[in-house]
Protein backbone atom coordinates (compact mmCIF):
# COMPACT_ATOMS: atom_id res chain seq x y z
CA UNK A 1 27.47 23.42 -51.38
CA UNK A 2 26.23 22.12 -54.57
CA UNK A 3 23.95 24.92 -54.87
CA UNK A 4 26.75 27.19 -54.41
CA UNK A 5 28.75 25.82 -56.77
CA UNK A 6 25.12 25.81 -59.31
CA UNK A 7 24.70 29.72 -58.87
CA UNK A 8 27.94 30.25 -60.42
CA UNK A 9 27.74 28.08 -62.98
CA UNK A 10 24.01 29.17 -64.08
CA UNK A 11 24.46 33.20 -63.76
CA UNK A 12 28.42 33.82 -64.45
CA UNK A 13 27.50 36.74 -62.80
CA UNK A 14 27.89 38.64 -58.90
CA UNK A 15 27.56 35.57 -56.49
CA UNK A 16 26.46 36.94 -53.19
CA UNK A 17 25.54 35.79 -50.02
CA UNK A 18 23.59 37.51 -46.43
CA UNK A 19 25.39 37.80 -43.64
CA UNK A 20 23.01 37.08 -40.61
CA UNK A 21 23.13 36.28 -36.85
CA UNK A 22 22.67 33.36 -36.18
CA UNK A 23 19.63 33.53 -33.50
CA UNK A 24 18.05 35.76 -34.62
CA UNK A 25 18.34 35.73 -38.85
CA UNK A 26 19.05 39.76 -38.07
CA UNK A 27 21.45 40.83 -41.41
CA UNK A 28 24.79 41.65 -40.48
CA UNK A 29 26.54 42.38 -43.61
CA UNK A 30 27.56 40.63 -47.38
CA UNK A 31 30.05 38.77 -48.61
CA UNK A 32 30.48 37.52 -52.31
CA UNK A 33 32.56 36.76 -55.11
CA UNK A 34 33.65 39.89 -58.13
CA UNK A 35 31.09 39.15 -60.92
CA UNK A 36 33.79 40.99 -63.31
CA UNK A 37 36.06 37.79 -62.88
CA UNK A 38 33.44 34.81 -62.58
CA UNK A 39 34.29 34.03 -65.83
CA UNK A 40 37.86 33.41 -65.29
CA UNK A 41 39.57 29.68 -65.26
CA UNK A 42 42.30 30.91 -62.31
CA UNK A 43 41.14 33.76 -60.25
CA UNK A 44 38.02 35.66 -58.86
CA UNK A 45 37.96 38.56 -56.64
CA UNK A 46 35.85 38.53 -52.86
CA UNK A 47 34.27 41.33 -51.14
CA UNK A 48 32.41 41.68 -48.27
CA UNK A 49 30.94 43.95 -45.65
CA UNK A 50 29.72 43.69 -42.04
CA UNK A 51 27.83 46.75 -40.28
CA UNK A 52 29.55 48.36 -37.93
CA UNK A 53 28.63 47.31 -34.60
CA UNK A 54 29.42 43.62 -35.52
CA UNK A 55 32.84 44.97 -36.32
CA UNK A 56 35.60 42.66 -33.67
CA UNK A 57 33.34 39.30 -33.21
CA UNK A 58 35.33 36.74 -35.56
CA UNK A 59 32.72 37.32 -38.23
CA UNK A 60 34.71 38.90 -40.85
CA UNK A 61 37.34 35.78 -40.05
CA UNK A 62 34.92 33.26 -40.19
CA UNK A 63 33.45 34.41 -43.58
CA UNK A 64 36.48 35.34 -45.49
CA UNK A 65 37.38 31.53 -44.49
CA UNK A 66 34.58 30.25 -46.01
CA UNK A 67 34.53 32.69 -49.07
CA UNK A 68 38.52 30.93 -49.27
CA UNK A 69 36.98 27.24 -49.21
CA UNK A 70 34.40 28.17 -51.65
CA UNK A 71 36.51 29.83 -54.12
CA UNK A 72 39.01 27.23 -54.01
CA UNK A 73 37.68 23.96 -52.99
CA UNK A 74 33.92 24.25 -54.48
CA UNK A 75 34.91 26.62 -57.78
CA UNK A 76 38.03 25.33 -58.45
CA UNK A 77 40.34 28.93 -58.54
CA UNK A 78 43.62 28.96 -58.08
CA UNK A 79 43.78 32.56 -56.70
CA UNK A 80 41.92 34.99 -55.01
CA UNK A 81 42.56 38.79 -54.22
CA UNK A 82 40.59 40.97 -52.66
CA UNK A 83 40.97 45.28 -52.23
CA UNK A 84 40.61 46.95 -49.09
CA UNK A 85 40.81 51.41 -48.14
CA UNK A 86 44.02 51.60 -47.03
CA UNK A 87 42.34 52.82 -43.58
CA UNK A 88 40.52 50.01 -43.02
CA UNK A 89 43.29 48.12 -41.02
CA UNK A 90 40.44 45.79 -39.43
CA UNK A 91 39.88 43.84 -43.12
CA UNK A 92 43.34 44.14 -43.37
CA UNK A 93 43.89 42.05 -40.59
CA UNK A 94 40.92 40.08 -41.50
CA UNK A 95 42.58 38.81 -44.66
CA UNK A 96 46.00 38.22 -43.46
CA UNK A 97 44.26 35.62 -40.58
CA UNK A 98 43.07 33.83 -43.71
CA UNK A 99 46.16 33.48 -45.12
CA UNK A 100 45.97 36.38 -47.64
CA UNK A 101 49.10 38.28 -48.45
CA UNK A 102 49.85 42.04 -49.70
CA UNK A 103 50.79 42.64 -53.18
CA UNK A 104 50.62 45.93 -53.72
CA UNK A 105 49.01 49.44 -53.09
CA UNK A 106 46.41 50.73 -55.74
CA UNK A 107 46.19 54.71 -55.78
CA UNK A 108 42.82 56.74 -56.28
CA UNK A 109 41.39 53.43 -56.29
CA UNK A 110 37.73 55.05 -55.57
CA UNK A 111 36.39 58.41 -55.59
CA UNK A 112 34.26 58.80 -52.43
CA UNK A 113 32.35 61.95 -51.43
CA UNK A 114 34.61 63.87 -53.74
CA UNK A 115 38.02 62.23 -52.56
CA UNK A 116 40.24 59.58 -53.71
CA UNK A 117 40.87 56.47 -51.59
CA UNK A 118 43.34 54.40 -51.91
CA UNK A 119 43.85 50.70 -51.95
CA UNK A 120 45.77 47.64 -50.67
CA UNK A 121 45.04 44.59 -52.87
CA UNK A 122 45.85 41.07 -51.03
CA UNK A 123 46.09 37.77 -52.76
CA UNK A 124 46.07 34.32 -51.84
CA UNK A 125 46.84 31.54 -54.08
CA UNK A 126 45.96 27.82 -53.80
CA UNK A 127 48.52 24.95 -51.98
CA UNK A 128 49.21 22.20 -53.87
């Protein structure tokens, strides 16, 4: 964890990590922390992605909890948000098993093959 914590102190910048399966190192997806925000005292945004046929395992849980504890326990923020498609109901469900709640909907948050998507942005903000 050290080393975690290091990376974001040296760079300031886009702290990512692989996603892989456990047996067989085979990447599954990314997860990581909004380099746009690293710099902030109180809050940083988290992303991630998993490919598609490891979609329903626990994996998106199980990361999103540890992108939680590393945010807040490891680099000290006090709040975290994070934006998911509106579709997407999977990572919305993802982030409300973590504790995350909704604040609001963004509209034409992306332009995507010529359309606009929009957002939901969730939040979570640290216990005392």
């Amino acid at each position: 964890m050290q080393k975690t914590k290091d990376l974001k102190n040296e760079y300031q910048r886009h702290v990512n990590f692989a996603i892989r399966e456990k047996d067989s190192g085979i990447l599954v997806g990314s997860c990581g922390f909004d380099d746009s925000d690293l710099k902030s005292p109180t809050e940083v945004g988290i992303g991630y992605w998993i490919g598609k046929k490891h979609w329903s395992k626990g994996i998106g849980t199980a990361i999103v909890n540890s992108l939680v504890h590393i945010g807040m326990e490891i680099y000290g923020y006090a709040k975290l948000y994070a934006c998911v498609f509106e579709w997407n109901l999977g990572s919305q469900k993802v982030l409300l098993k973590n504790g995350f709640t909704k604040e609001k909907l963004i509209e034409n948050y992306i332009e995507k093959y010529g359309k606009f998507i929009n957002a939901l942005k969730f939040s979570q903000s640290k216990k005392d």
